[in-house]
Protein backbone atom coordinates (compact mmCIF):
# COMPACT_ATOMS: atom_id res chain seq x y z
CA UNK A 1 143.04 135.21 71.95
CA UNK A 2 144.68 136.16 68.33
CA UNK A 3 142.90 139.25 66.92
CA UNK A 4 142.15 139.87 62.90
CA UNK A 5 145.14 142.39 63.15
CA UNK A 6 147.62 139.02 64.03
CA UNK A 7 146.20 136.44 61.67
CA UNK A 8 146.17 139.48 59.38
CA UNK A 9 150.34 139.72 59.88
CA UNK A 10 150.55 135.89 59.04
CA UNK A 11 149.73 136.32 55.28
CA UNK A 12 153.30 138.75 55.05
CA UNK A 13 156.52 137.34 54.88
CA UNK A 14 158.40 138.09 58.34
CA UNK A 15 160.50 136.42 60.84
CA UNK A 16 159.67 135.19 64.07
CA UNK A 17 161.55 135.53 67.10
CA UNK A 18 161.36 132.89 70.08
CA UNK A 19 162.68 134.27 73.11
CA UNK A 20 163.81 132.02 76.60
CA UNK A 21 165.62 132.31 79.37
CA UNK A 22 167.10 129.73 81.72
CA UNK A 23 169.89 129.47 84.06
CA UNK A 24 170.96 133.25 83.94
CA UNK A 25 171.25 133.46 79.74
CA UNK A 26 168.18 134.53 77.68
CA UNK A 27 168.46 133.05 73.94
CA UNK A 28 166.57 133.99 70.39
CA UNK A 29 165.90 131.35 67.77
CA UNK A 30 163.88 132.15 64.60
CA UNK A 31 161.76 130.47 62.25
CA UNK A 32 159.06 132.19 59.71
CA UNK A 33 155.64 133.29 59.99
CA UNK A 34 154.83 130.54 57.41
CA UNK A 35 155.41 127.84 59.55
CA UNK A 36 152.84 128.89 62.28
CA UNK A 37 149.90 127.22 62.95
CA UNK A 38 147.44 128.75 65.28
CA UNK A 39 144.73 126.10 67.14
CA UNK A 40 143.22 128.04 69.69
CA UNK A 41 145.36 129.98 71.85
CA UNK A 42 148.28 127.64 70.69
CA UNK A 43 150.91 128.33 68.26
CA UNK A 44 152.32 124.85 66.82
CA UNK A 45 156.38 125.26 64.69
CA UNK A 46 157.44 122.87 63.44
CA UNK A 47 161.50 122.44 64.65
CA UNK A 48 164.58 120.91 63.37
CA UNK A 49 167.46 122.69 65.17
CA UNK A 50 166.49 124.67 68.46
CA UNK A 51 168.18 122.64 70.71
CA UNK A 52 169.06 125.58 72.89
CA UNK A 53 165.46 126.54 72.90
CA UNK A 54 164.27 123.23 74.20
CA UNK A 55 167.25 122.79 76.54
CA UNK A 56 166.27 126.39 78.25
CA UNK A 57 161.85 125.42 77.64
CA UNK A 58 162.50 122.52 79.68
CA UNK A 59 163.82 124.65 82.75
CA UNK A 60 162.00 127.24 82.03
CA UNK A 61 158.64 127.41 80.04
CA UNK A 62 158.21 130.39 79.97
CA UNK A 63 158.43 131.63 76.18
CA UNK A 64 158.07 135.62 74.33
CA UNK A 65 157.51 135.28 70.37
CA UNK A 66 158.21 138.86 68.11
CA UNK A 67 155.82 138.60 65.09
CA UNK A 68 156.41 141.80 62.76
CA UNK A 69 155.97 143.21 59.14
CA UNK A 70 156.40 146.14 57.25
CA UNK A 71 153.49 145.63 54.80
CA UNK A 72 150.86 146.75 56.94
CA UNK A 73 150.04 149.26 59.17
CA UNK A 74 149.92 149.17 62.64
CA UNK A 75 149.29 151.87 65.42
CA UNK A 76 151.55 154.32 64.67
CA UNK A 77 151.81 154.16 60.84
CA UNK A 78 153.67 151.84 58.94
CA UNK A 79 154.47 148.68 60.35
CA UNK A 80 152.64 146.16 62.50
CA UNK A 81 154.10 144.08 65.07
CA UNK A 82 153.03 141.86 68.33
CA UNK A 83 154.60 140.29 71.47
CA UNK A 84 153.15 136.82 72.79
CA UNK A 85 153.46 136.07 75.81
CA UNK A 86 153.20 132.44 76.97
CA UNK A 87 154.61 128.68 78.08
CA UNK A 88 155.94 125.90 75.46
CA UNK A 89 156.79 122.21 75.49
CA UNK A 90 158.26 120.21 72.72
CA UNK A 91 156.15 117.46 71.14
CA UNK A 92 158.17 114.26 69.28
CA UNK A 93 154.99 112.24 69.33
CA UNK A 94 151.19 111.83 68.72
CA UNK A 95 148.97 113.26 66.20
CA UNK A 96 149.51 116.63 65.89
CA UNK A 97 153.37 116.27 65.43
CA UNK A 98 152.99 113.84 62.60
CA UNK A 99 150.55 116.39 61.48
CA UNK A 100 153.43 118.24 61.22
CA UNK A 101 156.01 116.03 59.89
CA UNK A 102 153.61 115.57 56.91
CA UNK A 103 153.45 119.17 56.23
CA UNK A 104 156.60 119.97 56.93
CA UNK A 105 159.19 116.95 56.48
CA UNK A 106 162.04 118.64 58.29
CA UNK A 107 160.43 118.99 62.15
CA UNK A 108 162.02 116.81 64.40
CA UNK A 109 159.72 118.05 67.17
CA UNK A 110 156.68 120.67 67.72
CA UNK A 111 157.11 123.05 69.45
CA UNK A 112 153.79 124.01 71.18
CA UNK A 113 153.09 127.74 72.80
CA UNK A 114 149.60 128.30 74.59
CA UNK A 115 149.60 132.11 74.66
CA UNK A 116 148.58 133.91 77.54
CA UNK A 117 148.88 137.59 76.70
CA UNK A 118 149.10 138.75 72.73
CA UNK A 119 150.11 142.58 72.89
CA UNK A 120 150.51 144.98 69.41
CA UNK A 121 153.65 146.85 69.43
CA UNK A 122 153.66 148.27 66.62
């Protein structure tokens, strides 16, 4: 599901946007590339705030993530940058969350994406 040229963007410093939508009002959070862990076609971040983000996951799971970076290039020079596509729940339980905790003592939650679609942008 997540080509060399994603993983690749991983190793760069950029932000990641987390896009939903639920009862009429999309809504952006971010965290950073660092905190993503890919298993699969899953994406696990860890999450403190987000409240908004669950509130509008748990009407609507449907979920668009904006991975980008200047540092490498990507189809049309510099610059590469992808779109996932896919549904989320938030985890506050079980092994993979206190994976998480233990890596990263602020989560409160996972929150879990199984991509369906990964498309480069940029």
């Amino acid at each position: 599901m997540f080509s060399k040229e994603f993983l690749e963007i991983l190793n760069y410093e950029c932000a990641v946007g987390i896009a939903t939508c639920a009862h009429g009002e999309a809504h952006i959070s971010n965290t950073w590339n660092r905190y993503l862990v890919i298993k699969g076609d899953r994406i696990l971040i860890p999450a403190a705030g987000m409240k908004k983000t669950q509130s509008n996951v748990e009407a609507n799971p449907n979920v668009e993530l904006s991975v980008a970076t200047k540092e490498l290039a990507g189809r049309f020079g510099a610059g590469r940058g992808f779109v996932v596509k896919g549904t989320a729940r938030f985890i506050d339980s079980g092994a993979e969350f206190e994976e998480t905790k233990a890596k990263f003592p602020f989560a409160t939650r996972l929150l879990e994406i199984t991509a369906s679609s990964v498309k480069q942008v940029l």
